[in-house]
C-alpha atoms as a PDB file:
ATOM      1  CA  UNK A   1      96.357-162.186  10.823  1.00  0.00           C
ATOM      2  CA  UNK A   2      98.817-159.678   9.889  1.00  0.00           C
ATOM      3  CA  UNK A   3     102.404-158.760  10.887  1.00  0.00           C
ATOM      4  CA  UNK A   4     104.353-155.577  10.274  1.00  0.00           C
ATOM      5  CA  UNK A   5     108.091-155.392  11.139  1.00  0.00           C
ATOM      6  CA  UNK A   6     110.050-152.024  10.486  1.00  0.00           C
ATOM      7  CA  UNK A   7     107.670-150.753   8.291  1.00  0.00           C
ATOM      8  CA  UNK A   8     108.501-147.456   7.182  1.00  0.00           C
ATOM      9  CA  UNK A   9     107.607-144.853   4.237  1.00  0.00           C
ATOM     10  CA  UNK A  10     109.290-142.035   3.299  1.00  0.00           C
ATOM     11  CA  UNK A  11     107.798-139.299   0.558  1.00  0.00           C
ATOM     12  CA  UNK A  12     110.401-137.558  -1.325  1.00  0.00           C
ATOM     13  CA  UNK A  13     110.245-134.473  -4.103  1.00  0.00           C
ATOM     14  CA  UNK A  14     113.152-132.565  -5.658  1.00  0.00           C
ATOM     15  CA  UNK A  15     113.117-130.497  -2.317  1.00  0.00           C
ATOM     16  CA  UNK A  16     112.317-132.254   0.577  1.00  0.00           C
ATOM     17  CA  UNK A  17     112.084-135.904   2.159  1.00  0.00           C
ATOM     18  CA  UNK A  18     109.397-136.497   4.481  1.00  0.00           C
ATOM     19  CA  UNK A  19     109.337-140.111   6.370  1.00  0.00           C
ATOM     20  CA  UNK A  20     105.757-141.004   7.513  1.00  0.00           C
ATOM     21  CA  UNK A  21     106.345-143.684   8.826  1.00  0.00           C
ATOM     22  CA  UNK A  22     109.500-144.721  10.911  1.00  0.00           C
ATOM     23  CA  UNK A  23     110.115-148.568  11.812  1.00  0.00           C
ATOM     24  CA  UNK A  24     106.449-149.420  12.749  1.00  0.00           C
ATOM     25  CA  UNK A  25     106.294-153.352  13.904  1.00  0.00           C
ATOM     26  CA  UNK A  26     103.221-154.511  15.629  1.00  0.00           C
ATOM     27  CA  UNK A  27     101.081-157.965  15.428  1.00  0.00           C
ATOM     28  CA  UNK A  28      96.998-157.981  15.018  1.00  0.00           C
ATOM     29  CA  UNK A  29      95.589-161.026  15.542  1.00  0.00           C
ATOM     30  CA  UNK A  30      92.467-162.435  14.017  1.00  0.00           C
ATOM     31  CA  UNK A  31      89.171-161.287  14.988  1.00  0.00           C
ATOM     32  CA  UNK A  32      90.953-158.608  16.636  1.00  0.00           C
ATOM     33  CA  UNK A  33      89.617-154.993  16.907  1.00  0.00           C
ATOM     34  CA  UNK A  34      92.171-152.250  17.094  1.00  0.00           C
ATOM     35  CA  UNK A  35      91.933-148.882  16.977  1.00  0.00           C
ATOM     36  CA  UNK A  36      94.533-146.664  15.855  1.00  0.00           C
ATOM     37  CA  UNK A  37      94.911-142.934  17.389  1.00  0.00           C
ATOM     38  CA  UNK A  38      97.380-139.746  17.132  1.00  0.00           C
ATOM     39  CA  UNK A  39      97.585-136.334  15.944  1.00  0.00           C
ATOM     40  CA  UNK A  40      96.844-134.943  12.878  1.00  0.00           C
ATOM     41  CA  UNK A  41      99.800-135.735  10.604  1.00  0.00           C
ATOM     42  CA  UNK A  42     101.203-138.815  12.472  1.00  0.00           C
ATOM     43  CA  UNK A  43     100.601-141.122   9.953  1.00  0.00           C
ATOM     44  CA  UNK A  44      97.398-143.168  10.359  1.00  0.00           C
ATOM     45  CA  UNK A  45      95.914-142.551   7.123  1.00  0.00           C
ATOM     46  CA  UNK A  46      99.581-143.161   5.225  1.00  0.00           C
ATOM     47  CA  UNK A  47      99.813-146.462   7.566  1.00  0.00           C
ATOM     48  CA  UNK A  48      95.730-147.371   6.709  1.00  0.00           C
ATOM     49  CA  UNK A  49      96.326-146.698   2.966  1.00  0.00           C
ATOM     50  CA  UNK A  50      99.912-149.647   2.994  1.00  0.00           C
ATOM     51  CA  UNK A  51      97.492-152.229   4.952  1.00  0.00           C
ATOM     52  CA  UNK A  52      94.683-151.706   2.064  1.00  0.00           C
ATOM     53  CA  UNK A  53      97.179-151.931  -0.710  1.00  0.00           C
ATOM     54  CA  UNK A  54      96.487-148.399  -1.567  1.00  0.00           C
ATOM     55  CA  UNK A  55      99.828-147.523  -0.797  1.00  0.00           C
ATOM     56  CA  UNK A  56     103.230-149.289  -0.006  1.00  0.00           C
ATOM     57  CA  UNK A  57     105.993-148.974   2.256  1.00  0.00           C
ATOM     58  CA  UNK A  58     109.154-148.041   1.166  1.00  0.00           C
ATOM     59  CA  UNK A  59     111.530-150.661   3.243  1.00  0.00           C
ATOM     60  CA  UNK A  60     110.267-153.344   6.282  1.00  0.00           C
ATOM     61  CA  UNK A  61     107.582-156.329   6.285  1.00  0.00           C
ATOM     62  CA  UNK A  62     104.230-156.276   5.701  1.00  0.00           C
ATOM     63  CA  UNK A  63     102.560-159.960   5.836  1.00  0.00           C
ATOM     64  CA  UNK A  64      99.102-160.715   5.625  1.00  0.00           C
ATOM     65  CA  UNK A  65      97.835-164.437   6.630  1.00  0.00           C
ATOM     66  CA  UNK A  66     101.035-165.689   5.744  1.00  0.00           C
ATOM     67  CA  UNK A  67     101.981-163.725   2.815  1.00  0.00           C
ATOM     68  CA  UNK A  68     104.618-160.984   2.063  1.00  0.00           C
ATOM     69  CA  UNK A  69     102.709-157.834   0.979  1.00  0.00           C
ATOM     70  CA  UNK A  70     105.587-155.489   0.834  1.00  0.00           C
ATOM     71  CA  UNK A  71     107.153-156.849  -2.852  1.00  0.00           C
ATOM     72  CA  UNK A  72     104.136-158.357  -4.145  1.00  0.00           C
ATOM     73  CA  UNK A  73     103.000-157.385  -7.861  1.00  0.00           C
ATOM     74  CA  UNK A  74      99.867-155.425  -8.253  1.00  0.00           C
ATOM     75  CA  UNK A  75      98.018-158.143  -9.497  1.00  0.00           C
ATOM     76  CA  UNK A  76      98.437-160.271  -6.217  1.00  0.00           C
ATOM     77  CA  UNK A  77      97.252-156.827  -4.737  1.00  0.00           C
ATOM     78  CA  UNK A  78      94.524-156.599  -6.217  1.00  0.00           C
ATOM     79  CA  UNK A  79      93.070-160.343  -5.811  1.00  0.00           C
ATOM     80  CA  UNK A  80      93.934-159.977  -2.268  1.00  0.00           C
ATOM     81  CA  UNK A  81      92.188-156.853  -1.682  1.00  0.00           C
ATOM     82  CA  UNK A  82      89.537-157.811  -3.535  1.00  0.00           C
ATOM     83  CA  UNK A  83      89.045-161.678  -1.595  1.00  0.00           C
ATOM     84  CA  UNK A  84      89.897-160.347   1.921  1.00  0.00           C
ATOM     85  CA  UNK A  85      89.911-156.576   2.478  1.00  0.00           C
ATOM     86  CA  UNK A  86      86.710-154.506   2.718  1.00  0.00           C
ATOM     87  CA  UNK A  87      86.894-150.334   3.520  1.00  0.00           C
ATOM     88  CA  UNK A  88      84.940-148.001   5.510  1.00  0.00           C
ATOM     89  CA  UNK A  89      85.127-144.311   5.203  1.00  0.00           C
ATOM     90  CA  UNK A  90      84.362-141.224   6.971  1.00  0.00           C
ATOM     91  CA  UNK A  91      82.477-139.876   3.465  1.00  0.00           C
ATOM     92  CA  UNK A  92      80.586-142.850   2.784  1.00  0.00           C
ATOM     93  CA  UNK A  93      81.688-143.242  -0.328  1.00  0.00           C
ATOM     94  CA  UNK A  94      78.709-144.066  -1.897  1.00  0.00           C
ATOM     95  CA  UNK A  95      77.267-143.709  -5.778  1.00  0.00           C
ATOM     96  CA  UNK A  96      74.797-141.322  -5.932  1.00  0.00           C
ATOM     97  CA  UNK A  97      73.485-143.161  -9.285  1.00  0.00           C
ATOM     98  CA  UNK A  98      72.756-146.377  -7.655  1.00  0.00           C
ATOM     99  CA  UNK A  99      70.170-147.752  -5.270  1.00  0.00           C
ATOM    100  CA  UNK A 100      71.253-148.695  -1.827  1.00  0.00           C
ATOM    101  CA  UNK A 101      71.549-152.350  -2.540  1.00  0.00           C
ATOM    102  CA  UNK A 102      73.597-151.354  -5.987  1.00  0.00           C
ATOM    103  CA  UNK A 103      75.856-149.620  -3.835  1.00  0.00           C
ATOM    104  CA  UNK A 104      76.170-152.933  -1.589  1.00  0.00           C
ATOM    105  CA  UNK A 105      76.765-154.987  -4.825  1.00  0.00           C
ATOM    106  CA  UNK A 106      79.540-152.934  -5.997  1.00  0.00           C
ATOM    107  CA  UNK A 107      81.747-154.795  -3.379  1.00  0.00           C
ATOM    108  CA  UNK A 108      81.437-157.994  -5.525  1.00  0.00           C
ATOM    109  CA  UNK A 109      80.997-156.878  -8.676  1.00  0.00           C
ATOM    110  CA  UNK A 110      85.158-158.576  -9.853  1.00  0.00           C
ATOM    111  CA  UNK A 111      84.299-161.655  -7.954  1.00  0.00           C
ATOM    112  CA  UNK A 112      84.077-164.783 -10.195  1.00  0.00           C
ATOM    113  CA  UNK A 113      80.833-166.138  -7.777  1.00  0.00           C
ATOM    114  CA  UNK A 114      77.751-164.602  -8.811  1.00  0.00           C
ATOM    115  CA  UNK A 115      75.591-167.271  -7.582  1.00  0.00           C
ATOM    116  CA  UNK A 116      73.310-166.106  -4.411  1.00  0.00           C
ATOM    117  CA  UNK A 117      74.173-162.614  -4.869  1.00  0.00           C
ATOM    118  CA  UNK A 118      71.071-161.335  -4.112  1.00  0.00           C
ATOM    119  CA  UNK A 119      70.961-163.174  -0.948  1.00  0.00           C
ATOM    120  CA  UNK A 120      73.904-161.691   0.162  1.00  0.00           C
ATOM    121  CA  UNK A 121      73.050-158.383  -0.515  1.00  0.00           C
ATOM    122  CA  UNK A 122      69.979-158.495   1.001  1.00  0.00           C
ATOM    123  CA  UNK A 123      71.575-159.887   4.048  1.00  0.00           C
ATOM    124  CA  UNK A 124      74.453-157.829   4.537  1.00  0.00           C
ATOM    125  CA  UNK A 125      71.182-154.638   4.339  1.00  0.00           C
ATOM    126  CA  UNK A 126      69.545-156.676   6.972  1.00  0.00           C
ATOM    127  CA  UNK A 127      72.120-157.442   8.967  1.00  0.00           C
ATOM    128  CA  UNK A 128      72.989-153.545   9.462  1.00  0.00           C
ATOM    129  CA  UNK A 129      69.449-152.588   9.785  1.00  0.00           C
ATOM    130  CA  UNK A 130      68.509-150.826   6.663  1.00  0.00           C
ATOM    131  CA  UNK A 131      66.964-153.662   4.327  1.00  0.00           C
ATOM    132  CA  UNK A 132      63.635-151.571   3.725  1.00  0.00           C
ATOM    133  CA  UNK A 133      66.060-148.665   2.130  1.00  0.00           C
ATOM    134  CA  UNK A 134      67.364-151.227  -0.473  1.00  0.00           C
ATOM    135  CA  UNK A 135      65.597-149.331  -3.267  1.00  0.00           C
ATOM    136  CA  UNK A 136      66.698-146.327  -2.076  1.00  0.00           C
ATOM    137  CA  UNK A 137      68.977-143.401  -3.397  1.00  0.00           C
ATOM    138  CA  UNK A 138      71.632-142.356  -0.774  1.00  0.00           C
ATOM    139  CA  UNK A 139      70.521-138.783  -0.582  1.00  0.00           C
ATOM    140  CA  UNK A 140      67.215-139.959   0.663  1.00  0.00           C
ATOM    141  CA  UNK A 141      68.772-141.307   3.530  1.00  0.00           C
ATOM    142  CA  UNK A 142      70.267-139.762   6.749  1.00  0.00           C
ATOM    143  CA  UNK A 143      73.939-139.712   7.134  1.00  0.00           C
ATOM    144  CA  UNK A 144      73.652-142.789  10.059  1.00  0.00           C
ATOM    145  CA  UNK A 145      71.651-144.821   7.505  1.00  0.00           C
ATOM    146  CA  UNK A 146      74.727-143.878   4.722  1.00  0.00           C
ATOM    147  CA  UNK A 147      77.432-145.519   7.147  1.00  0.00           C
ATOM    148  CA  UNK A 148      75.059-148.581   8.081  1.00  0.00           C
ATOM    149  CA  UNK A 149      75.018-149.444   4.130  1.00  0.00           C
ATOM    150  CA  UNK A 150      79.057-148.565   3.874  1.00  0.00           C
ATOM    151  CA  UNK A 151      79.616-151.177   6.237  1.00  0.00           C
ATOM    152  CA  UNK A 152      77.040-153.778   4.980  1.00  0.00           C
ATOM    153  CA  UNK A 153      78.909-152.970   1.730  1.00  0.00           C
ATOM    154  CA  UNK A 154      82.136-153.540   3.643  1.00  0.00           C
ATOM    155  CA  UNK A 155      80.551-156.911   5.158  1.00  0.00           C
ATOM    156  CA  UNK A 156      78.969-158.306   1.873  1.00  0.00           C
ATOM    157  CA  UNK A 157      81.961-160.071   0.372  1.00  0.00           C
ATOM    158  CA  UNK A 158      83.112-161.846   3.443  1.00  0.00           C
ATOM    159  CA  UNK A 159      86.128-160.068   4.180  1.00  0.00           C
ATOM    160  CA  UNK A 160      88.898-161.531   6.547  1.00  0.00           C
ATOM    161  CA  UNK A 161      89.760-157.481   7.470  1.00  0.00           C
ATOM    162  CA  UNK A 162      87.633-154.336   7.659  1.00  0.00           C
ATOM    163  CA  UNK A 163      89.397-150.969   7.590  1.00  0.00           C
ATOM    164  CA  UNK A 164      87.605-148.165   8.768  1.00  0.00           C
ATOM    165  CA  UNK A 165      88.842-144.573   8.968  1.00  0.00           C
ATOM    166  CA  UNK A 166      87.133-142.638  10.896  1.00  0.00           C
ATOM    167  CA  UNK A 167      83.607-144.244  10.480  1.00  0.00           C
ATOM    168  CA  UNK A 168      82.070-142.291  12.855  1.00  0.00           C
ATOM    169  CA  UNK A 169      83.133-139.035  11.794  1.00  0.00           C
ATOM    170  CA  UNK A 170      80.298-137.591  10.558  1.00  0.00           C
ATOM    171  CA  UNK A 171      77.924-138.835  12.470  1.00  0.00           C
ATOM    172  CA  UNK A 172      76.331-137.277  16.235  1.00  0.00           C
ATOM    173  CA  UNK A 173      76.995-139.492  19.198  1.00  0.00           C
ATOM    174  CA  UNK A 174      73.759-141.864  18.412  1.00  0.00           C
ATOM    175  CA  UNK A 175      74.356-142.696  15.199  1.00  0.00           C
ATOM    176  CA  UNK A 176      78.433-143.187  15.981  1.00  0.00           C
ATOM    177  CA  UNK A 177      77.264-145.914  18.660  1.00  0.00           C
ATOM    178  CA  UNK A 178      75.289-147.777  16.405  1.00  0.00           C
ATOM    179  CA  UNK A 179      78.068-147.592  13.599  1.00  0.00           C
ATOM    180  CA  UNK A 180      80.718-149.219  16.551  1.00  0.00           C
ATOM    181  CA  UNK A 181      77.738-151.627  17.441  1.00  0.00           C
ATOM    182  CA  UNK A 182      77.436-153.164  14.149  1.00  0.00           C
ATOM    183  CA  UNK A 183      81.683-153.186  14.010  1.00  0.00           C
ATOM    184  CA  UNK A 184      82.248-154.942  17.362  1.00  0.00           C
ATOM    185  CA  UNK A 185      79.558-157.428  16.068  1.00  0.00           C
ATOM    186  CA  UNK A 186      81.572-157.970  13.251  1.00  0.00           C
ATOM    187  CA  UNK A 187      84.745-158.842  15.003  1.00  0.00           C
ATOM    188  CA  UNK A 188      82.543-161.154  17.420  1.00  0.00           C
ATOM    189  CA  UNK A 189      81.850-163.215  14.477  1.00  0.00           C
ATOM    190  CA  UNK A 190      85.545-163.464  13.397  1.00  0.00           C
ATOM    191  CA  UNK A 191      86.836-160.041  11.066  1.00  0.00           C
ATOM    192  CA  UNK A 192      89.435-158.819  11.901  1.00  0.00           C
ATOM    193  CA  UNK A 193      88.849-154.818  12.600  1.00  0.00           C
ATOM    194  CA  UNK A 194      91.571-151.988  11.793  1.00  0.00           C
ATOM    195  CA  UNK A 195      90.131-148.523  13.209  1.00  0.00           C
ATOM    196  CA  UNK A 196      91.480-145.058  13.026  1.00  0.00           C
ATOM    197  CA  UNK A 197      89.823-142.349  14.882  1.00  0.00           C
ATOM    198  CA  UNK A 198      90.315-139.192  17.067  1.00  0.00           C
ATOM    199  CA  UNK A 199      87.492-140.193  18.920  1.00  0.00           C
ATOM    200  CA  UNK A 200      88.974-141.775  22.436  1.00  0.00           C
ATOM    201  CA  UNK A 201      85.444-142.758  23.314  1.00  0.00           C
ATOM    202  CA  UNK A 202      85.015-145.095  20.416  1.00  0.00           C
ATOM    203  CA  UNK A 203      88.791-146.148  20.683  1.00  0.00           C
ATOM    204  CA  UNK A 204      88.158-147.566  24.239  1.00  0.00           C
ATOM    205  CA  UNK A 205      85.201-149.936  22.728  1.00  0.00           C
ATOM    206  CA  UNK A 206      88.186-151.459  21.006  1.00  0.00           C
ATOM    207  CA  UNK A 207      90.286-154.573  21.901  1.00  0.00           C
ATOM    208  CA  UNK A 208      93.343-152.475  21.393  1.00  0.00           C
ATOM    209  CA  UNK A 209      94.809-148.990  20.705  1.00  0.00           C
ATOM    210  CA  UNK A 210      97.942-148.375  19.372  1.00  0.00           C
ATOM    211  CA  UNK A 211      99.184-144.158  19.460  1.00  0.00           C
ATOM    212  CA  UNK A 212     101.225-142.921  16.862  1.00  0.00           C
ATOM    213  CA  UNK A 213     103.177-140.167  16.962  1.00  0.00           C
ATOM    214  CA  UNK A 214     105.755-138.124  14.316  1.00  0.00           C
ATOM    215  CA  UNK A 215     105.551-141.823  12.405  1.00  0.00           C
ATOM    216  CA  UNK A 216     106.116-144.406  15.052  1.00  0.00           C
ATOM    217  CA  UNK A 217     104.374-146.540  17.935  1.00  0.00           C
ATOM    218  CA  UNK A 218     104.202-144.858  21.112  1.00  0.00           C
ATOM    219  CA  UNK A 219     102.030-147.000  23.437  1.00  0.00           C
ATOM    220  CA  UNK A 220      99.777-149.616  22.659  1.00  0.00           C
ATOM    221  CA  UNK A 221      97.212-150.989  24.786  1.00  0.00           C
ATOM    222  CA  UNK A 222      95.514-153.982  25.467  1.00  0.00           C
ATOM    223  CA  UNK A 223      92.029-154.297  26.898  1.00  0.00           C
END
């Protein structure tokens, strides 16, 4: 599914360099679901932004399903972020403005294929348990019901890989087991699953965990 090989990124001002990441190389398979642990400061969220194509590396490989990320133009970005990749976030991220299932729709709204759009939408809400909250704003709904319509939005384009940081963040221990319920149901049926969290509870529900530390791979492990 993807391949990284000396992957690193380095920030640099007038003043200072700062390398976040140092020579990471690791293979995810797909349908995988690993989870991604470390410190505060290691370089999770620097190494989650290059695999969304928020961010990119400043030397090494990044290929996805066969093609070079790294050097690609941002308009090769952006049609395969928009075709494959789908995001979950600790804040929701969710439009106050729109209804639940406008929020859901949001995911495909630069996608040529409008036709059965409602279908989808309603069955992404279904599929994550909140269909009856489709004409619902999110502040009417609890923070558990927020991350169930995240992730249907996540889910409703079809994505190859989901990247979640820290979906369970803000959420108590019942709602955070529903939220990895509905993820390792998603990697069942085939998407690939790319998880950072401090929670080694929730990491151990994973396939895999890889620990970084000061920028690099410490340990991995396979379950």
């Amino acid at each position: 599914m993807l391949k990284l090989t000396n992957l690193s990124k380095t920030y640099r001002t007038s003043e200072v360099e700062t390398r976040a990441l140092d020579n990471i190389s690791f293979e995810i398979a797909a349908g995988e679901f690993a989870a991604i642990m470390g410190p505060s400061g290691c370089g999770k969220s620097t190494l989650l932004n290059i695999l969304g194509f928020l961010d990119s590396p400043s030397a090494g490989s990044y290929r996805l399903m066969g093609e070079e990320v790294a050097t690609m133009p941002e308009s090769e970005l952006t049609r395969l972020r928009r075709d494959n990749v789908g995001f979950v976030f600790q804040s929701f991220n969710l439009i106050d403005d729109l209804t639940v299932a406008e929020n859901v729709e949001v995911a495909l709204l630069y996608r040529k294929d409008s036709k059965g759009r409602k279908k989808r939408i309603a069955d992404a809400l279904e599929q994550v348990g909140v269909a009856h909250r489709a004409r619902h704003r999110p502040q009417q709904l609890s923070g558990g019901q927020q991350q169930r319509v995240a992730i249907a939005r996540a889910l409703v384009s079809n994505p190859k890989l989901i990247l979640a940081d820290e979906p369970t963040g803000n959420l108590d221990t019942e709602n955070g087991a529903a939220v990895m319920d509905l993820l390792k149901k998603a990697s069942r049926a085939g998407t690939t699953i790319i998880m950072v969290t401090h929670s080694p509870v929730h990491a151990a529900e994973a396939s895999r965990t890889i620990k970084l530390l000061d920028g690099q791979v410490v340990s991995e492990t396979q379950l």
